[in-house]
Protein backbone atom coordinates (compact mmCIF):
# COMPACT_ATOMS: atom_id res chain seq x y z
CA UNK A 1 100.51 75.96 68.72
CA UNK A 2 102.23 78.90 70.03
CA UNK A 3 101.42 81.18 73.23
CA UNK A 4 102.57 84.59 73.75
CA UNK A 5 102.86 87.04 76.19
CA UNK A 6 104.02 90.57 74.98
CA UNK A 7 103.75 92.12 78.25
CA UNK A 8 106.78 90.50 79.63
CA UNK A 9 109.64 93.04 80.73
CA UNK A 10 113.24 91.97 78.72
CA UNK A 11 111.19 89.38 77.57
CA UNK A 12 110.76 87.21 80.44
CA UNK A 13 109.59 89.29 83.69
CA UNK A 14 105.71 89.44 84.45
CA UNK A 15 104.61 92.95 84.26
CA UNK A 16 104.74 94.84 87.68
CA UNK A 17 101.00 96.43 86.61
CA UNK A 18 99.60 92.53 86.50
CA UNK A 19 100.99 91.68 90.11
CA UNK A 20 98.13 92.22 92.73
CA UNK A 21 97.72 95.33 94.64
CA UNK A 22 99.57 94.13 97.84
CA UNK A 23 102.81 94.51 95.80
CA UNK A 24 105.16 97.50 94.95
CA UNK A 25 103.71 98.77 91.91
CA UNK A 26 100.78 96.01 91.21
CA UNK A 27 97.27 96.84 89.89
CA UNK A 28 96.12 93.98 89.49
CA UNK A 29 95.65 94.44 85.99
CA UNK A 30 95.19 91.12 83.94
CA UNK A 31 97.59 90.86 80.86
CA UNK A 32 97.32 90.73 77.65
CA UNK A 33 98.44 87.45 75.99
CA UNK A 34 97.93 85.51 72.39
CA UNK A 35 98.34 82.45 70.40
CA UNK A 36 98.70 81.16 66.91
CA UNK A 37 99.43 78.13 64.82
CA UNK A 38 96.07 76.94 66.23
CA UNK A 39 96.05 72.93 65.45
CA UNK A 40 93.37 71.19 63.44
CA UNK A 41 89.91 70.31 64.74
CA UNK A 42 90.64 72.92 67.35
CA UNK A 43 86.74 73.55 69.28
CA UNK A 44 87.67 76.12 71.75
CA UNK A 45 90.31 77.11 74.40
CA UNK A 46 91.22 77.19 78.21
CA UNK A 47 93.58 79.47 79.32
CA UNK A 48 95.11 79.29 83.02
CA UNK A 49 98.08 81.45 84.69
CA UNK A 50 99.79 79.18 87.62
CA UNK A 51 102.75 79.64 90.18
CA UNK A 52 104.80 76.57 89.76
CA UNK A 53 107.30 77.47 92.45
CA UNK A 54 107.26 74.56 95.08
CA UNK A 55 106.03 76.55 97.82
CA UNK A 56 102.56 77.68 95.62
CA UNK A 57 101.56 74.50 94.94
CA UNK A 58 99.92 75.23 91.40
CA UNK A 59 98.79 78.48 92.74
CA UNK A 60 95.73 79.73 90.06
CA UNK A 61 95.91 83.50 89.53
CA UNK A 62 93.82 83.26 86.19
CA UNK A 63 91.88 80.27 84.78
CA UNK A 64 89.37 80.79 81.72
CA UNK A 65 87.36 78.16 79.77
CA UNK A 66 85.23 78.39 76.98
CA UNK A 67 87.05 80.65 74.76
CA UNK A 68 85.76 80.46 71.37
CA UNK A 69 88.16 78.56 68.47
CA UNK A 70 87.83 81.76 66.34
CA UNK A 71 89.32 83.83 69.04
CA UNK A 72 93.07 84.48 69.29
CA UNK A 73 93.88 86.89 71.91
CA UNK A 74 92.46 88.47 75.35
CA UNK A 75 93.12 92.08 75.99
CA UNK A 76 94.69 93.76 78.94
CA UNK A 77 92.21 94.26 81.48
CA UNK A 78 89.50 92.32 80.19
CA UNK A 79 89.31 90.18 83.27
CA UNK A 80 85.57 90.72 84.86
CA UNK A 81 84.93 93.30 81.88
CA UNK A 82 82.44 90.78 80.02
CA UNK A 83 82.79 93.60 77.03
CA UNK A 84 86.29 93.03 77.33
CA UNK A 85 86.42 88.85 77.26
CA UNK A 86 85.54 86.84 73.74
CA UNK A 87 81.94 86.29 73.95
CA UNK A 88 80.86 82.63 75.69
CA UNK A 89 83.86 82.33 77.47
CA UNK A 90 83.85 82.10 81.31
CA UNK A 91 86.23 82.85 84.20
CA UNK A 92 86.43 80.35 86.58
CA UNK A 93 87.17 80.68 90.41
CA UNK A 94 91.24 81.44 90.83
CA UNK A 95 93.29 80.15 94.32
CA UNK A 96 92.24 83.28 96.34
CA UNK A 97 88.61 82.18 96.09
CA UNK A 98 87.81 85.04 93.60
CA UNK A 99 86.09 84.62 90.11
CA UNK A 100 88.47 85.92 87.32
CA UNK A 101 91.83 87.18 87.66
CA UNK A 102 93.88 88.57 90.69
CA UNK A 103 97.59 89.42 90.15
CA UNK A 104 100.25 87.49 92.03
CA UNK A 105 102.23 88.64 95.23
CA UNK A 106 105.64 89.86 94.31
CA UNK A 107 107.86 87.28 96.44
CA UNK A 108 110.00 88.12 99.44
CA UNK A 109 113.35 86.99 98.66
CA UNK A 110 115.23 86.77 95.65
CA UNK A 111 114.16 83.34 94.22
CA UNK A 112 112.31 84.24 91.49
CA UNK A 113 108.95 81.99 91.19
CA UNK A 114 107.75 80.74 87.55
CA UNK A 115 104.34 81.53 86.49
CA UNK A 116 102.95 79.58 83.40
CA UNK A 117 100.69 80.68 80.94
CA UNK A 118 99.22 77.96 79.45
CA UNK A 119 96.71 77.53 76.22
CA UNK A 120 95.13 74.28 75.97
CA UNK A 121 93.33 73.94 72.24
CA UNK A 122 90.51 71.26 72.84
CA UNK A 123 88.17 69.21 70.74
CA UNK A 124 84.99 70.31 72.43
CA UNK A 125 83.30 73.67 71.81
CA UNK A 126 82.83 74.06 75.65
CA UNK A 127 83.33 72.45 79.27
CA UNK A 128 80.47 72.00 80.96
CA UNK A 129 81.21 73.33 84.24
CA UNK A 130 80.03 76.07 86.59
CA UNK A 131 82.52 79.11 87.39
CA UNK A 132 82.86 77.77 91.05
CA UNK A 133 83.83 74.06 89.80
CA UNK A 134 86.74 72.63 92.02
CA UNK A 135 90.13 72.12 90.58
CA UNK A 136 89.58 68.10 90.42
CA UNK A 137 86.72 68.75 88.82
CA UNK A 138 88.15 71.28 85.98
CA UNK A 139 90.75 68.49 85.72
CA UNK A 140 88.74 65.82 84.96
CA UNK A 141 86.79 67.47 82.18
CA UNK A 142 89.59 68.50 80.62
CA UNK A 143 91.02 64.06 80.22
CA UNK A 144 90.57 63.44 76.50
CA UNK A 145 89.78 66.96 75.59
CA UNK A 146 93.21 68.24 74.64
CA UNK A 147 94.59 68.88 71.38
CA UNK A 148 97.59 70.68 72.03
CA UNK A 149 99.10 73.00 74.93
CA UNK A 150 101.06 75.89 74.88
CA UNK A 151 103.21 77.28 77.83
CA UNK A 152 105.07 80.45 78.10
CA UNK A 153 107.01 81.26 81.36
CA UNK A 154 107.24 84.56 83.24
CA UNK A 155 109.57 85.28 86.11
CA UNK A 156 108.09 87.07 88.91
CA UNK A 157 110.98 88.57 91.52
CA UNK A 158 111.24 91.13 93.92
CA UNK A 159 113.85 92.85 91.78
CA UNK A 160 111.63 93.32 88.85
């Protein structure tokens, strides 16, 4: 399976319109991202954005479940727009506290920090979980689930 993230500036910044609103530039606009090569047997999808630098502990900015196995795509903006997202899929509570997307916080400094798209294909139409479910708990309903991931990697840096 393959992930992608056309938004990226030279192909590997995050977009300075998806950071949050406390940054130069953000608008907290959720991006637009795909996949493709879906594997066999393939139910439905969860789709998470994370800060893996060291000092954001796994930080969740975006973190959807649900998403139907016919669908291949979300939309810019389609974050709490329930026009916008595929129909039975449901945004879950992020690291800010806050159902559905919020952009990150362009860093101070000038180490960049990676955030990961990921795509998990599963073998289970949905998870049975509530949009407020704690992170141990998404966890755990995910063991046994997975198919096949796919990551993509955006750098997020002040000078971006």
């Amino acid at each position: 399976m393959k992930a992608y993230f056309p938004s990226l500036y030279s192909g590997k910044y995050f977009p300075q319109k998806c950071a949050g609103k406390e940054s130069p530039g953000g608008q907290n606009v959720s991006p637009v991202v795909s996949w493709g090569d879906v594997p066999k047997g393939t139910e439905s999808f969860v789709l998470t954005l994370v800060d893996r630098h060291p000092s954001m502990e796994g930080w969740i900015y975006w973190y959807v479940i649900n998403i139907p196995a016919t669908v291949r795509g979300i939309q810019e903006r389609a974050s709490s727009v329930r026009e916008k997202l595929p129909l039975g899929s449901l945004e879950m509570r992020n690291s800010f506290g806050d159902l559905g997307y919020r952009g990150p916080i362009v860093p101070v400094g000038p180490e960049p920090h990676p955030l990961e798209l990921t795509i998990h294909a599963l073998s289970v139409p949905a998870l049975l979980l509530g949009p407020y479910a704690k992170p141990e708990e998404r966890d755990a309903a995910l063991v046994g689930k997975i198919i096949e991931t796919a990551v993509v990697t955006a750098l997020l840096t002040a000078g971006e």
